[in-house]
Protein backbone atom coordinates (compact mmCIF):
# COMPACT_ATOMS: atom_id res chain seq x y z
CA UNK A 1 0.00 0.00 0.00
CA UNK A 2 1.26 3.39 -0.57
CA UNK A 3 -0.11 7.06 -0.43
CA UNK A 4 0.18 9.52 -2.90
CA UNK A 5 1.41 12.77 -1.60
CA UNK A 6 0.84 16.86 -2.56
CA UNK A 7 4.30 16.64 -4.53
CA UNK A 8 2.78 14.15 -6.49
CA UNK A 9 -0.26 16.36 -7.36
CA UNK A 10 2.02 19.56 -7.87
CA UNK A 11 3.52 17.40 -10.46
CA UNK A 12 -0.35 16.30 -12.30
CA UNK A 13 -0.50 19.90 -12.13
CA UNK A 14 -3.38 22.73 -10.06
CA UNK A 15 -3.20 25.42 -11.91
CA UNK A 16 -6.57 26.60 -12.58
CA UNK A 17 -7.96 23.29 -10.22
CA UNK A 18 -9.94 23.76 -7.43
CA UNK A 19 -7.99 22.01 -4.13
CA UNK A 20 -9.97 20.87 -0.74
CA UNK A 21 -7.53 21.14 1.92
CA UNK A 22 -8.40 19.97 5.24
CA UNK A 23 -6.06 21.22 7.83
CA UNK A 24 -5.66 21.29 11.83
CA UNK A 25 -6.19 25.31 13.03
CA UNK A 26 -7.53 24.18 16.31
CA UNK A 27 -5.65 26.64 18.17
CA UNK A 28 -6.03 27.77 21.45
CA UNK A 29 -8.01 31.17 22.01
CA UNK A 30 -8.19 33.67 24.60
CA UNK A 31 -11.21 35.23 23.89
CA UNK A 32 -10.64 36.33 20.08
CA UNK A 33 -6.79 36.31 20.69
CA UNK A 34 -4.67 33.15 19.41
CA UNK A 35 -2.76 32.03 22.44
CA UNK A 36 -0.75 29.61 20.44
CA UNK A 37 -0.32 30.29 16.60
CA UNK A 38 1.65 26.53 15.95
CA UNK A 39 -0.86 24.64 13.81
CA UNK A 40 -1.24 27.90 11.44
CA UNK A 41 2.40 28.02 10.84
CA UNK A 42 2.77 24.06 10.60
CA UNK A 43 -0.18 24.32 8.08
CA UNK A 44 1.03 27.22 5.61
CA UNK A 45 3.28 25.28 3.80
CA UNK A 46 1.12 22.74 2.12
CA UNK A 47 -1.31 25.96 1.60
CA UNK A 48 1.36 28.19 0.14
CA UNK A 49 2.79 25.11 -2.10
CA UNK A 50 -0.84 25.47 -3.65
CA UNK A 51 -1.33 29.24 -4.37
CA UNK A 52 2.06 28.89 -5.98
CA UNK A 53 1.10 26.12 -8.19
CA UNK A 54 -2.09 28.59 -8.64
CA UNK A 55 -4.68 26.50 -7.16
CA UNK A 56 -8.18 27.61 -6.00
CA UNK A 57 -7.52 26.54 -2.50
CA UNK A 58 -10.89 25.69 -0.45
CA UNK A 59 -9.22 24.80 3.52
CA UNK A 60 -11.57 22.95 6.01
CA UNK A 61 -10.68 23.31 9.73
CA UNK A 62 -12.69 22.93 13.35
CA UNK A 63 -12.11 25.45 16.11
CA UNK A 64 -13.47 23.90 19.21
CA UNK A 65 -16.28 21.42 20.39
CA UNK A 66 -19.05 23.13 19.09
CA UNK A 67 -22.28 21.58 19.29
CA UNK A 68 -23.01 20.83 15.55
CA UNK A 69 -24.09 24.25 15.16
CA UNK A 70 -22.54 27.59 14.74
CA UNK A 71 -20.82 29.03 18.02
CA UNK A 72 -19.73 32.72 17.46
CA UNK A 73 -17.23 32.32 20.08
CA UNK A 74 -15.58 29.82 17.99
CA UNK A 75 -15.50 31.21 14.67
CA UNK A 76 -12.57 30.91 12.61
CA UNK A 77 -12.61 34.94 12.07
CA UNK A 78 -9.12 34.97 13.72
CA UNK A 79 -7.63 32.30 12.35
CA UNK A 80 -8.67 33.32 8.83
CA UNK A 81 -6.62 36.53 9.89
CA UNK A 82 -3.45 34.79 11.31
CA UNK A 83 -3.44 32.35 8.49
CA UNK A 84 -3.47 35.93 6.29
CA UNK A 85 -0.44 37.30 8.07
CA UNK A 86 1.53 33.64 7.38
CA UNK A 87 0.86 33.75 3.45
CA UNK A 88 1.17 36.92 2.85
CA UNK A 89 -2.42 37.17 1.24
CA UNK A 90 -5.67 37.51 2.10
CA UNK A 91 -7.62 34.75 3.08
CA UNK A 92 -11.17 35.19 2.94
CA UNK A 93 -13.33 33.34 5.67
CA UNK A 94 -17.00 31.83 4.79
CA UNK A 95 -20.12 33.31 6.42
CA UNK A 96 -21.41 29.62 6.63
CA UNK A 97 -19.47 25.86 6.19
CA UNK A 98 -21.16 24.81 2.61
CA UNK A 99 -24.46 27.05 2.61
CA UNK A 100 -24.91 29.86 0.26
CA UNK A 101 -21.98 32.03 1.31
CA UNK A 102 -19.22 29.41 0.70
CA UNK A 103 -20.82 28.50 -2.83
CA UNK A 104 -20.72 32.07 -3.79
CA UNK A 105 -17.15 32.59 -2.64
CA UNK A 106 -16.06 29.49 -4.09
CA UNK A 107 -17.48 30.05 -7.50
CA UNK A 108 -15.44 33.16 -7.25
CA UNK A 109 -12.03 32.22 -6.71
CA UNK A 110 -9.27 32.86 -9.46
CA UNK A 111 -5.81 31.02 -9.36
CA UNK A 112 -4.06 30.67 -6.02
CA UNK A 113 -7.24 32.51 -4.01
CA UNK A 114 -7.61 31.42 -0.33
CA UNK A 115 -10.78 30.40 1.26
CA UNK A 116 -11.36 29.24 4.64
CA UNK A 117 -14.76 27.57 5.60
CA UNK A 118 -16.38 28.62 8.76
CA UNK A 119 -15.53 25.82 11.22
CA UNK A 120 -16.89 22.90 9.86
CA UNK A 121 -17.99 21.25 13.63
CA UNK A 122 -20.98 24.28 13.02
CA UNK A 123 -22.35 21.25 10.85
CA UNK A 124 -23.73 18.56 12.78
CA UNK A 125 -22.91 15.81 10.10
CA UNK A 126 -19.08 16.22 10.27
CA UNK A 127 -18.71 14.49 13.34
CA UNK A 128 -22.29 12.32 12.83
CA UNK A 129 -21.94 8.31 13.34
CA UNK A 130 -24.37 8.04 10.45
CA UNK A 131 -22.57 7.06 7.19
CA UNK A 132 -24.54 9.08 5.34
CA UNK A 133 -24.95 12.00 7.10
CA UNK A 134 -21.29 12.54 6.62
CA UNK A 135 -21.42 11.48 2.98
CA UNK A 136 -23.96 13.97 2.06
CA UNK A 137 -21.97 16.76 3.96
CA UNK A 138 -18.64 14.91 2.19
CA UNK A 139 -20.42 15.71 -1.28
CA UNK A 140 -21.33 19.53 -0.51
CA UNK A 141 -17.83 20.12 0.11
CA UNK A 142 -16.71 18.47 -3.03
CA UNK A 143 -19.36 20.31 -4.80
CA UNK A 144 -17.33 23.83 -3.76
CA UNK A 145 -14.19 22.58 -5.77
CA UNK A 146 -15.97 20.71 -9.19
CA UNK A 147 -15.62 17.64 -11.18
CA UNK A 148 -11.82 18.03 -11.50
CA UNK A 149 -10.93 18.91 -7.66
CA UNK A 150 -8.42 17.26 -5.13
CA UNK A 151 -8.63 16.90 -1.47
CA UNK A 152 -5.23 17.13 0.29
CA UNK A 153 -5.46 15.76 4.01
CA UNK A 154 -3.02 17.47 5.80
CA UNK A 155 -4.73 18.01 9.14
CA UNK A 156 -2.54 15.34 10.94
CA UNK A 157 -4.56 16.29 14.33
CA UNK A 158 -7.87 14.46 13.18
CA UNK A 159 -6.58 11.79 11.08
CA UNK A 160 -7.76 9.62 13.81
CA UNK A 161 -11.36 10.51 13.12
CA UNK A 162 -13.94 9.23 10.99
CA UNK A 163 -15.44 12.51 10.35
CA UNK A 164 -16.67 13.87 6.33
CA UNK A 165 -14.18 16.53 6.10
CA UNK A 166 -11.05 14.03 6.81
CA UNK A 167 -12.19 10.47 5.74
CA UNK A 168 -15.38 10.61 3.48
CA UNK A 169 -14.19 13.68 1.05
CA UNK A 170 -11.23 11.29 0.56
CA UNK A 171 -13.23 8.75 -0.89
CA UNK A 172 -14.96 11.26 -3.39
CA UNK A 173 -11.78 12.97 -4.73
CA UNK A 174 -8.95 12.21 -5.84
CA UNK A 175 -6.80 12.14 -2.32
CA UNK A 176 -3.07 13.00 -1.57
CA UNK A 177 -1.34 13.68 1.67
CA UNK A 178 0.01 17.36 2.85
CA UNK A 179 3.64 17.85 4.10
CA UNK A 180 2.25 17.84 7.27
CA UNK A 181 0.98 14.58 7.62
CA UNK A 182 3.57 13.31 5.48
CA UNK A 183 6.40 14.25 7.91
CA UNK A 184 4.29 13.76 10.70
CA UNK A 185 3.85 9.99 9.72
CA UNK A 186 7.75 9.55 8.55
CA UNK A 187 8.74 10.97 12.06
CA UNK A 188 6.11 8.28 13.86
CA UNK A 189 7.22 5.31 11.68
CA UNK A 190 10.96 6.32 13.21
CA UNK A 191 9.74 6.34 16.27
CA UNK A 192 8.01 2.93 16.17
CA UNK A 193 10.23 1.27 14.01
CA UNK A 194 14.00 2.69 13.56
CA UNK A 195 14.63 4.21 17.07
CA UNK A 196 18.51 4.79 18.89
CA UNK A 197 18.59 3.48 22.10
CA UNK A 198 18.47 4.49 24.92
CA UNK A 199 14.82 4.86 24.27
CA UNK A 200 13.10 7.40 26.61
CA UNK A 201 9.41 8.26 27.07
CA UNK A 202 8.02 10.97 29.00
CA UNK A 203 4.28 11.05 29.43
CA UNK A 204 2.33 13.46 31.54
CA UNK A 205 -1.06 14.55 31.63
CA UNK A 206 -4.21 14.57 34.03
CA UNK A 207 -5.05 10.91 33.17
CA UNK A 208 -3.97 7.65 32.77
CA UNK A 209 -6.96 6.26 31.32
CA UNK A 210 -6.24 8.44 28.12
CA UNK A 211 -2.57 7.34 27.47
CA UNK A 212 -3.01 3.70 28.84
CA UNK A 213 -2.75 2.38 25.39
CA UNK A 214 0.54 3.92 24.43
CA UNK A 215 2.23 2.86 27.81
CA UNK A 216 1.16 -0.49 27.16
CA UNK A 217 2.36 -0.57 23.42
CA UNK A 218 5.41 1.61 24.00
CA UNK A 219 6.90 -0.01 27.92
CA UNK A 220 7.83 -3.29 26.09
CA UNK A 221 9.78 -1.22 23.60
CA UNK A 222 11.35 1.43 25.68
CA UNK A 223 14.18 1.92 28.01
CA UNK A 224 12.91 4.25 30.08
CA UNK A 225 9.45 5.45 30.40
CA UNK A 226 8.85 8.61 32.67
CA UNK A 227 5.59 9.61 34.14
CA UNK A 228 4.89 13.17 35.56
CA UNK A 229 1.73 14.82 35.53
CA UNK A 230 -1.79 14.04 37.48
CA UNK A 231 -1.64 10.83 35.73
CA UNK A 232 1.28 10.03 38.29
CA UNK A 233 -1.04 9.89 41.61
CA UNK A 234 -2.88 7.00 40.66
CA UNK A 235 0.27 5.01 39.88
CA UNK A 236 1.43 6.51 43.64
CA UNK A 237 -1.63 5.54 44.84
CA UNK A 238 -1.19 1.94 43.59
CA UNK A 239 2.16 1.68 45.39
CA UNK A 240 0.17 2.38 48.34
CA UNK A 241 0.89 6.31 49.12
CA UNK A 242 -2.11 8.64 49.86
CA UNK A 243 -2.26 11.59 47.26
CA UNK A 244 -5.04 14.14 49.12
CA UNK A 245 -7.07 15.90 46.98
CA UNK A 246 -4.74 15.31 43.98
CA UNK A 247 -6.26 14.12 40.55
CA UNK A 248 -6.50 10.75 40.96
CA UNK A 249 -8.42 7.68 38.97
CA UNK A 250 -9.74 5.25 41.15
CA UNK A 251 -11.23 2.97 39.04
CA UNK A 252 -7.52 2.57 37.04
CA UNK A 253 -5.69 1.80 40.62
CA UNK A 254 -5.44 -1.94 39.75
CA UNK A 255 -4.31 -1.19 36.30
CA UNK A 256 -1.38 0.75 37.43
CA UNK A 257 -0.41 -1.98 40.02
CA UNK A 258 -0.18 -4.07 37.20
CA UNK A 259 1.83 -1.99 34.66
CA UNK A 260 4.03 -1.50 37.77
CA UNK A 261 4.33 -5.01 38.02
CA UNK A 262 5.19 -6.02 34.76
CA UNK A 263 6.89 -2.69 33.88
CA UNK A 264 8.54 -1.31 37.18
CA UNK A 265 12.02 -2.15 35.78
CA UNK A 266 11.06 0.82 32.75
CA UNK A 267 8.91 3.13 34.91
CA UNK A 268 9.73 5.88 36.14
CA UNK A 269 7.74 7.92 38.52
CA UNK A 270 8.18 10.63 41.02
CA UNK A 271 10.18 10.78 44.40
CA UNK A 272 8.93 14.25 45.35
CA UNK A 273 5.92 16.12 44.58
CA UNK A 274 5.16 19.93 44.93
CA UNK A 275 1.53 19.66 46.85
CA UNK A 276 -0.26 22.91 47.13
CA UNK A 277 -2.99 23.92 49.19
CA UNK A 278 -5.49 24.69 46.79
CA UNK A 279 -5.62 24.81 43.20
CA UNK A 280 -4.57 28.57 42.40
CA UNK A 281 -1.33 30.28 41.27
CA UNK A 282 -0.69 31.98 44.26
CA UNK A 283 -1.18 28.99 46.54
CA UNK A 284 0.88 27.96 49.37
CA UNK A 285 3.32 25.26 48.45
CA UNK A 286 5.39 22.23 50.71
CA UNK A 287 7.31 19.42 49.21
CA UNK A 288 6.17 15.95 49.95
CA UNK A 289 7.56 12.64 49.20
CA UNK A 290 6.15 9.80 47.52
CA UNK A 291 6.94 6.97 49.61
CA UNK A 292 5.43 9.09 53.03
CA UNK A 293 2.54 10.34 50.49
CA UNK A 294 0.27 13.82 51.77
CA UNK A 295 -3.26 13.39 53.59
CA UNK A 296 -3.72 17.43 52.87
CA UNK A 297 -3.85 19.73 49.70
CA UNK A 298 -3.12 18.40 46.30
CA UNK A 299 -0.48 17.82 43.95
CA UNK A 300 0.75 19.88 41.36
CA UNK A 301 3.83 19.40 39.76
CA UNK A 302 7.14 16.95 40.70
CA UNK A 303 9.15 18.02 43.08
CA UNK A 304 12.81 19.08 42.66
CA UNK A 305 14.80 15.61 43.35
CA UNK A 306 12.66 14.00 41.07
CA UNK A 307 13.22 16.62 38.26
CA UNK A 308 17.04 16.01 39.00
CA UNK A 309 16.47 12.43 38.29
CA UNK A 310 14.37 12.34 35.36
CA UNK A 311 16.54 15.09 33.74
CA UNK A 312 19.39 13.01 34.44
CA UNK A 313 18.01 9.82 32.26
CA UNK A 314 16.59 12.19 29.95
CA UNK A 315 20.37 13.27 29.15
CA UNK A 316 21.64 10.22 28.35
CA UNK A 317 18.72 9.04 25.63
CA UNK A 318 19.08 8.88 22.35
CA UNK A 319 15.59 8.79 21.06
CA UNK A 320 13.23 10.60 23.28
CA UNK A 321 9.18 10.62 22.84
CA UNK A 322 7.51 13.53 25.42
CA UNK A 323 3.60 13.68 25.74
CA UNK A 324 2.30 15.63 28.35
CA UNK A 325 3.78 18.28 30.95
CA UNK A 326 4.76 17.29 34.52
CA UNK A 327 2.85 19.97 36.45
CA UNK A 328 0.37 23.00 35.94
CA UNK A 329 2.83 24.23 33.78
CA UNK A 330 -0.04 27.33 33.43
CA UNK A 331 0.92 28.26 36.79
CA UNK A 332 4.76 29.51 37.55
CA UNK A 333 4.93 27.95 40.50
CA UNK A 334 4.29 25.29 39.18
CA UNK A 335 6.01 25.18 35.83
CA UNK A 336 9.25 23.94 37.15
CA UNK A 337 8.81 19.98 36.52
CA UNK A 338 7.71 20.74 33.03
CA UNK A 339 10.37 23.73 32.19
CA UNK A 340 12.92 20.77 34.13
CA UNK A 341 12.24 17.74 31.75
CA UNK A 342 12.10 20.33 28.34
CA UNK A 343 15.37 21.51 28.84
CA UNK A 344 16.72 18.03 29.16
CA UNK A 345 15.09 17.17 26.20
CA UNK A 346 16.93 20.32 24.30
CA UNK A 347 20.10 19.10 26.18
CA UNK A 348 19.56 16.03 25.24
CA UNK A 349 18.46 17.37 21.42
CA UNK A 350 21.41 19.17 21.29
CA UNK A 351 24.19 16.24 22.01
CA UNK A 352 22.42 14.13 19.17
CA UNK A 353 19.36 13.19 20.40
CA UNK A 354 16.33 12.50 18.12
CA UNK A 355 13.62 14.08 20.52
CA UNK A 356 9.59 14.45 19.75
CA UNK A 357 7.10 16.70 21.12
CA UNK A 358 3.94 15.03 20.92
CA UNK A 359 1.66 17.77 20.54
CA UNK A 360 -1.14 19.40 22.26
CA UNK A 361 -0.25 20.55 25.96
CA UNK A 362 3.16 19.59 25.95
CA UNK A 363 3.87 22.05 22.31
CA UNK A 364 1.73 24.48 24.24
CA UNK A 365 3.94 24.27 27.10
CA UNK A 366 7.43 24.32 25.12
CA UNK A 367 6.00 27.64 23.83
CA UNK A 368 4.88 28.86 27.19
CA UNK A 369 8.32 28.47 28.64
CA UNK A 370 10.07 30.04 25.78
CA UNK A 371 11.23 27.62 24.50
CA UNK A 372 11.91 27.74 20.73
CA UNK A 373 10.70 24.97 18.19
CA UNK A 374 14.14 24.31 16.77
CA UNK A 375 15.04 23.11 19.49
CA UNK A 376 13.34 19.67 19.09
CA UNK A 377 14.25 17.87 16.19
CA UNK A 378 10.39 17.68 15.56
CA UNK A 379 6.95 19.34 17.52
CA UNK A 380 3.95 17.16 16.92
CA UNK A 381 0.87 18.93 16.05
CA UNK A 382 -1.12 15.68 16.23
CA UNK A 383 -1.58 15.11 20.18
CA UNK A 384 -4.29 12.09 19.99
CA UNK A 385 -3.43 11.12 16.63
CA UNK A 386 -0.07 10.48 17.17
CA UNK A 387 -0.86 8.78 20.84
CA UNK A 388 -3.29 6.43 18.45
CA UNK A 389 -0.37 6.16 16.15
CA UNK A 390 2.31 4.65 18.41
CA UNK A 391 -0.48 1.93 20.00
CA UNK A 392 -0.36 0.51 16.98
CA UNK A 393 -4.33 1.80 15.77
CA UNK A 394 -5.26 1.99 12.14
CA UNK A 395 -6.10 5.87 11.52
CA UNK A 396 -9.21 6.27 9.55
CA UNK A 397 -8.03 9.49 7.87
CA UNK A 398 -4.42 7.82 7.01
CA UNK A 399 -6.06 4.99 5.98
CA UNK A 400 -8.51 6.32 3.97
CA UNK A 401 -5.77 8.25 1.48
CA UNK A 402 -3.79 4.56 0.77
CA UNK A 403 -3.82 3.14 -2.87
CA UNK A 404 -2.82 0.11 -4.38
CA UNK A 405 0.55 0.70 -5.65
C-alpha cells in the first residue's frame, strides 16, 4: 500500500484546479486572541505550495467542540486573519461551512485565491456516526471545488477521526497527503520502528486512562518510560501512598499496580511532589515525598529531586518521545517539573538526540516556557493522533488516502 502525496499532485499539475484542503487550526483562544499560533504556521506550507502552483484553495478546519451548530465564540474569524499574516495574502473566511456564502465565494475564486470555511464542527454531520450524514456533507464540500478537484489531508490532528471533512471527502476525490501529515507519519514510523537506544518516554497529563494504550504498546519497547503529571497519583496511589485531593483515577488503581508489576524495571515515577494547598497560582506550596505520600492539599507538579532524576536519564537518551507536561505548567509555581524535563530534552536534542514533542499541551507548554521549536528535532501537532499512532491503531483518515501501488 502506498499514499500519494501533494508533490505528487504539484507534479499532475493545479493550476486553474480547485484544491480541498483539510487542515488542523484548532488553536487555542483567549477570547478572540490566538494564544498559540503553531498549527497555522505548521499548516502554511502545504497551503502556500498550492497558491504557488495557482490553485483555488478551499481549507476545512474545526475550532473547538461546538455543538453541531454555529458558536460565534468559535469562529474561525481569527484564524482566517493569522493564516493571512503567514501567506502573505488575504484569506477570505465563509459566512457559513457549505451554505450559500461558501458556494458564492467558491465560485469566485481565481488562481491561487484562499478560502477558509467557517468551522466545519458548526455542521452537525461532520462528526455524525451516520454514514450518510457525513457522505452527504462529504459531497457539498466536493461540490465547492468541481468535477476536477483534489482533497489534500493534511490536518494530521484528526486523522484519527472518521469525520466527512477528513475520511469521506477522501473517498470522493482524488486524495493526496500534505507535508504535514507526510512528515508527521515519517517521524512516527521512526519512532516505532528505527529508534537509537536508549529509548526514553516521558508522558504526563491529568489521566492515565487516556494514554493507557501507548504505555502499554510503548513499555515493552522502551528503556525508560517517565511519568509526571496528574496521571502520576494514581500510579502513587497503587504503590500504596495517599495523594489528598490530587487528581486521581480510582477505578484505574489496579491497572497501574499491574503496569508496575510487569513494567517497574522501565517506569519511572516521582520521588517528590510539589503539593499545594489549593488549586490557584498563588497557593501555598510544601514538598512531599512519595513513599510518606500527603493526607492534605493536592499535587501539582514533581518536586525538585525527582526533576534532577528524570533530567538526568533524559540526558543520556538517544531517542526521546515527550507527551504531556509534569505539572500545571499554566501556573509559575508550578512550571518547574515541566520547564525541568524540556530543557533536558533540548540538552539532550542538542548532544544528538532525536527528541519528539507530541503535541497538544506539551507544544503548548514548550512555547509557554520560551522555548523555541528548533530546538526539538520535531513538535507534533497531532496530540491524539499520534498517541493512536504509536499503539499501533489503524487511523481512519491515514487509511482512507492509501492506494494500491
Amino acid at each position: 500500500m502506498a499514499v500519494r502525496t501533494l508533490e505528487d499532485l504539484l507534479a499532475e499539475g493545479v493550476s486553474g484546479r480547485g484544491v480541498l484542503v483539510r487542515s488542523d487550526l484548532n488553536v487555542p483562544l483567549d477570547g478572540g486572541t490566538i494564544t498559540d499560533p503553531g498549527r497555522i504556521i505548521a499548516s502554511a506550507p502545504t497551503i502556500a505550495k498550492l497558491v504557488d502552483a495557482g490553485a483555488k484553495v478551499i481549507i476545512t478546519a474545526h475550532l473547538g467542540r461546538p455543538k453541531g451548530e454555529p458558536d460565534p465564540a468559535l469562529s474561525l474569524a481569527p484564524v482566517a486573519a493569522r493564516l493571512s499574516e503567514e501567506l502573505g495574502r488575504n484569506v477570505q473566511l465563509a459566512g457559513d461551512v457549505v451554505g450559500s456564502d461558501a458556494l458564492a465565494r467558491s465560485e469566485g475564486l481565481t488562481d491561487g485565491d484562499v478560502l477558509l470555511l467557517e468551522n466545519i464542527r458548526f455542521d452537525a454531520r461532520e462528526t455524525s456516526k451516520d454514514d450518510a450524514e457525513r457522505t452527504k456533507l462529504a459531497k457539498a464540500l466536493v461540490e465547492l471545488v468541481g468535477d476536477d478537484g483534489a482533497f489534500v489531508s493534511d490536518g494530521f490532528g484528526v486523522v484519527h477521526r472518521k469525520q466527512a471533512s477528513v475520511y469521506d471527502v477522501a473517498k470522493l476525490l482524488p486524495s493526496y497527503a500534505g507535508s504535514l501529515v507526510a512528515t508527521e507519519v515519517e517521524v512516527l514510523k521512526k519512532l516505532t520502528s528505527d529508534a537509537e537506544r536508549p529509548y526514553a518516554v516521558v508522558l504526563g497529563g491529568s489521566k492515565v486512562s487516556d494514554k493507557l494504550g501507548v504505555i502499554q504498546a510503548l513499555a515493552p519497547k522502551v528503556d525508560t518510560l517517565v511519568i509526571g503529571g496528574g496521571m502520576a497519583f494514581t500510579f502513587i496511589k497503587a504503590q500504596g501512598s495517599p495523594v489528598g485531593s490530587s487528581l486521581m483515577q480510582e477505578d484505574m488503581i489496579d491497572t497501574c499496580k499491574g503496569l508496575l508489576e510487569q513494567f517497574g524495571d522501565v517506569i519511572h515515577l516521582p520521588r517528590d511532589i510539589v503539593v499545594a494547598s489549593e488549586f490557584a497560582a498563588d497557593a501555598d506550596t510544601s514538598i512531599a515525598t512519595t513513599a510518606d505520600g500527603f493526607t492534605e492539599g493536592m499535587g501539582l507538579d514533581i518536586g525538585p529531586d525527582t526533576v534532577d532524576r528524570f533530567a538526568a536519564v533524559l540526558r543520556g537518551a538517544k531517542t526521546i518521545f515527550w507527551n504531556g507536561p509534569s505539572g500545571v505548567f499554566e501556573f509559575e509555581k508550578f512550571a518547574d517539573g515541566t520547564r525541568g524535563v524540556a530543557e533536558a530534552i533540548v540538552e539532550a536534542t542538542r548532544n544528538g538526540a532525536y527528541s519528539v514533542v507530541g503535541g497538544g499541551d506539551s507544544a503548548a507548554a514548550v512555547r509557554a516556557l520560551g522555548i523555541p521549536d528548533e530546538a526539538f528535532s520535531h513538535i507534533s501537532t497531532g496530540g491524539g493522533a499520534s498517541l493512536e499512532y504509536l499503539e499501533g491503531k489503524e487511523l481512519p483518515g491515514l487509511a482512507v488516502l492509501e492506494v494500491q501501488s
